[in-house]
C-alpha atoms as a PDB file:
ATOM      1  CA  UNK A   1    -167.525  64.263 107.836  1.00  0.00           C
ATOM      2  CA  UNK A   2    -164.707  65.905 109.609  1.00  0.00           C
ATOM      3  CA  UNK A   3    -164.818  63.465 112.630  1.00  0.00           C
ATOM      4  CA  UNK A   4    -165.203  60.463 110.891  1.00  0.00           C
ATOM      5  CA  UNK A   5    -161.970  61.632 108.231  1.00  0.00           C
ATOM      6  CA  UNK A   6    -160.156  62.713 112.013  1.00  0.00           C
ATOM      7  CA  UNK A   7    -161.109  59.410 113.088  1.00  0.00           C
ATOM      8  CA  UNK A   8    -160.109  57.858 110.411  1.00  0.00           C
ATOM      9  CA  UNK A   9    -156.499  59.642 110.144  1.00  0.00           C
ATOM     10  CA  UNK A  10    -155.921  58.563 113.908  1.00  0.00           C
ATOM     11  CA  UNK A  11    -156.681  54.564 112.942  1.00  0.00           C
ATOM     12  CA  UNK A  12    -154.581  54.726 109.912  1.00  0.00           C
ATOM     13  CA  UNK A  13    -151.211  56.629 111.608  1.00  0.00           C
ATOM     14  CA  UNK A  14    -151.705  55.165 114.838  1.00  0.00           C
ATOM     15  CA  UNK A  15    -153.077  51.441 114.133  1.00  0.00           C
ATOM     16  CA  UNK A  16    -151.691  50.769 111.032  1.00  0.00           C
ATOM     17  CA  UNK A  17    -148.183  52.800 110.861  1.00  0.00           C
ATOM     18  CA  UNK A  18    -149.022  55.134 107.810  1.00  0.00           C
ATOM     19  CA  UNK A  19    -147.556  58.712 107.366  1.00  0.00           C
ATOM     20  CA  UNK A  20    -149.591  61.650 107.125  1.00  0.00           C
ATOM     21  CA  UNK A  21    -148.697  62.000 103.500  1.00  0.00           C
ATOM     22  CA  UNK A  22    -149.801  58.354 102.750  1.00  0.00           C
ATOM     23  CA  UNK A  23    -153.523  59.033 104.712  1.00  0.00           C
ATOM     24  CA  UNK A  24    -153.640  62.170 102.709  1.00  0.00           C
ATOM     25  CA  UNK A  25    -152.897  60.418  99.428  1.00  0.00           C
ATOM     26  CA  UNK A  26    -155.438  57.873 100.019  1.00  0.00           C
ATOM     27  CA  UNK A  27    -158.082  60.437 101.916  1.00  0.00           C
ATOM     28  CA  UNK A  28    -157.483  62.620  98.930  1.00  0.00           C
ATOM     29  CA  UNK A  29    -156.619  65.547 101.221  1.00  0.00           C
ATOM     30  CA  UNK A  30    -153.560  67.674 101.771  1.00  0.00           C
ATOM     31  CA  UNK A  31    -151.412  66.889 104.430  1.00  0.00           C
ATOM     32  CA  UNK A  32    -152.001  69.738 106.466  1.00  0.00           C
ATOM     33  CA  UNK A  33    -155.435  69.117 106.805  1.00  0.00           C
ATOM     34  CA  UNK A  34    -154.363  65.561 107.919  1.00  0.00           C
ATOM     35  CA  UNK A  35    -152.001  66.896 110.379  1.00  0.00           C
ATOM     36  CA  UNK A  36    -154.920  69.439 111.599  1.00  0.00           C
ATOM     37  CA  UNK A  37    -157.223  65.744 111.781  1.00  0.00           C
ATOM     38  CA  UNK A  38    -154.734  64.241 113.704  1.00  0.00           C
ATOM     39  CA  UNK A  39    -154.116  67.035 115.921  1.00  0.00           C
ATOM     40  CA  UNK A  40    -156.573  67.068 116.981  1.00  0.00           C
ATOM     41  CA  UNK A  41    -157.827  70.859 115.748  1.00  0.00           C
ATOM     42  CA  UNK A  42    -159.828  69.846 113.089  1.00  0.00           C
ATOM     43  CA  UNK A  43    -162.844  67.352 113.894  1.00  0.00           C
ATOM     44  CA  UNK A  44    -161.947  66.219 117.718  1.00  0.00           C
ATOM     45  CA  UNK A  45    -165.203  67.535 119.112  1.00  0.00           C
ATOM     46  CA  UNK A  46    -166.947  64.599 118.395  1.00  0.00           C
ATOM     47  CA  UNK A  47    -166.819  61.426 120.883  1.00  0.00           C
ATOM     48  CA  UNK A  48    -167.940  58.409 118.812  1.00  0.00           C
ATOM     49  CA  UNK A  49    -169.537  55.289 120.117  1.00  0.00           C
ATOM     50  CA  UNK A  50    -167.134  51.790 120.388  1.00  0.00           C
ATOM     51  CA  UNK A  51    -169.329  50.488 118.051  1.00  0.00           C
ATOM     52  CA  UNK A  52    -169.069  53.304 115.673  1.00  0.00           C
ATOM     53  CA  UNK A  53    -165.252  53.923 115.720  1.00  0.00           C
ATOM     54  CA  UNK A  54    -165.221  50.062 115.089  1.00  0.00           C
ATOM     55  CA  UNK A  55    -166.790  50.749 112.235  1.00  0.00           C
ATOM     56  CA  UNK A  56    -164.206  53.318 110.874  1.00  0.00           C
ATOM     57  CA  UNK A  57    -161.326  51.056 111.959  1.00  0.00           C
ATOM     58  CA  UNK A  58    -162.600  48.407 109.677  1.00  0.00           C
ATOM     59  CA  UNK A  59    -163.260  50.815 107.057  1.00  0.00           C
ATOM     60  CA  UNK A  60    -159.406  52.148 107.619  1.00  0.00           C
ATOM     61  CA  UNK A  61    -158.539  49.051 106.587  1.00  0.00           C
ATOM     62  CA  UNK A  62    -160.248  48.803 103.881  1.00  0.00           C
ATOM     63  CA  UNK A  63    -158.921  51.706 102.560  1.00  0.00           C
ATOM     64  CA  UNK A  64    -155.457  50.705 102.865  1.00  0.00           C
ATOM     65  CA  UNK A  65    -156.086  47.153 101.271  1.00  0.00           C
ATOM     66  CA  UNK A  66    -158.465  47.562  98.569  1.00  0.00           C
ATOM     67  CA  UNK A  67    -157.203  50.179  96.221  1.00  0.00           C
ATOM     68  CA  UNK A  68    -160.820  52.006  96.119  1.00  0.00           C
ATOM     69  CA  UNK A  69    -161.505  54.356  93.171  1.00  0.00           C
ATOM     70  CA  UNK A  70    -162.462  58.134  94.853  1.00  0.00           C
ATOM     71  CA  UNK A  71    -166.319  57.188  94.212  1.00  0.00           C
ATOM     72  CA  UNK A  72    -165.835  53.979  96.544  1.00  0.00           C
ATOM     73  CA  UNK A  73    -164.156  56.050  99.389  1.00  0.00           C
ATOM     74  CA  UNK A  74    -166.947  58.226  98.705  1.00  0.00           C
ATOM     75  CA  UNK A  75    -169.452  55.440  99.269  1.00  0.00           C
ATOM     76  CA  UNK A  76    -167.662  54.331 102.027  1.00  0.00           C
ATOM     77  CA  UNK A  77    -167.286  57.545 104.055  1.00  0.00           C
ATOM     78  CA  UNK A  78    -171.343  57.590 103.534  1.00  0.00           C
ATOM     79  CA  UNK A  79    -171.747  54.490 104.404  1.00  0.00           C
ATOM     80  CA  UNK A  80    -169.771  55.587 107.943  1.00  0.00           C
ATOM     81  CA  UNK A  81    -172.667  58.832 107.909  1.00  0.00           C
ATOM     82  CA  UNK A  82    -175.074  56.815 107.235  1.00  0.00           C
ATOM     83  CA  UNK A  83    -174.037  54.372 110.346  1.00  0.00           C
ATOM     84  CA  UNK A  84    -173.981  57.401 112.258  1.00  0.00           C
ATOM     85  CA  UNK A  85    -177.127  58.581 111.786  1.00  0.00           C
ATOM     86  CA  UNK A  86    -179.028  54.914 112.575  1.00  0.00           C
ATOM     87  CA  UNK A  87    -177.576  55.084 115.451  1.00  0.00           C
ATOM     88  CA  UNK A  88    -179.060  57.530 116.904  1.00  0.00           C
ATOM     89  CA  UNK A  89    -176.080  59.257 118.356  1.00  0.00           C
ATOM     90  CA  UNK A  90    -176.245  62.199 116.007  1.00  0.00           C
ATOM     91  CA  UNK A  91    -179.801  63.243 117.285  1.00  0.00           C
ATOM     92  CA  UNK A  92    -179.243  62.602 121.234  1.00  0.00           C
ATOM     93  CA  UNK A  93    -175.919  64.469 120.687  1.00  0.00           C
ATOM     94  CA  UNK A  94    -176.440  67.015 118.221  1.00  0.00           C
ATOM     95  CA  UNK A  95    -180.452  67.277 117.577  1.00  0.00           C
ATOM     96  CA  UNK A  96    -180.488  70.267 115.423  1.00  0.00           C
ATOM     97  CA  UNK A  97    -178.289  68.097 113.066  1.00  0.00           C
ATOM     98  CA  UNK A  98    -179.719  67.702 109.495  1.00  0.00           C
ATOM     99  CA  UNK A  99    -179.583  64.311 107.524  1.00  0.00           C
ATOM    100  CA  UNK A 100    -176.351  64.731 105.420  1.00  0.00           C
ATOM    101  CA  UNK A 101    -177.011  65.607 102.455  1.00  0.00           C
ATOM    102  CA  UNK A 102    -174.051  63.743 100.354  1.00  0.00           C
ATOM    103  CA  UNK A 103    -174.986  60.884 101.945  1.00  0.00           C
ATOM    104  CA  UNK A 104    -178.544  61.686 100.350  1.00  0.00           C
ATOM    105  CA  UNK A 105    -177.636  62.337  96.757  1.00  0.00           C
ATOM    106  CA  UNK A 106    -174.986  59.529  96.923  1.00  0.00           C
ATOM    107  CA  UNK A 107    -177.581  56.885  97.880  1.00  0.00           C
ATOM    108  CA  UNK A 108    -179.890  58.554  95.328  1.00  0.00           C
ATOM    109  CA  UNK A 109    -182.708  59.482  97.899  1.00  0.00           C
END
């Protein structure tokens, strides 16, 4: 979850022109750990595919267009996981990686 809320941070400040107080108003997160995110110290270690960091552009904008309630950015930021994990690039990059378990409960599994 770090990476993909790092990602997202970087799409939203650098793609879309928001402040780090307006990601960490709508990432529900203090601005410090936003900073931290975009940083570069928190949640950089992780190289995602095009395809994936696609996906968490689109869902950047989402985020800043839709006015989701916290359980839909929830949903959302599993729904990234979730991508992740299909993909295969958690296991060839990380293959003593566990399925997440938020993702788990969220989706009811």
């Amino acid at each position: 979850m770090p990476a993909i809320r790092a990602e997202l941070s970087r799409a939203m400040i650098f793609e879309h022109g928001c402040t780090q107080q307006d990601v960490a108003d709508i990432l529900e997160l203090s601005r410090a750990a936003v900073s931290q995110y975009v940083s570069e110290k928190r949640g950089a270690e992780v190289d995602f595919s095009e395809e994936t960091q696609n996906e968490i552009r689109k869902f950047a904008s989402v985020l800043l267009n839709d006015g989701l309630s916290s359980q839909e950015k929830v949903k959302g930021m599993c729904s990234i996981c979730c991508f992740v994990q299909k993909s295969g690039w958690l296991y060839r990059n990380a293959p003593e990686a566990k399925a997440c378990i938020i993702c788990k409960d969220m989706n009811g599994k």
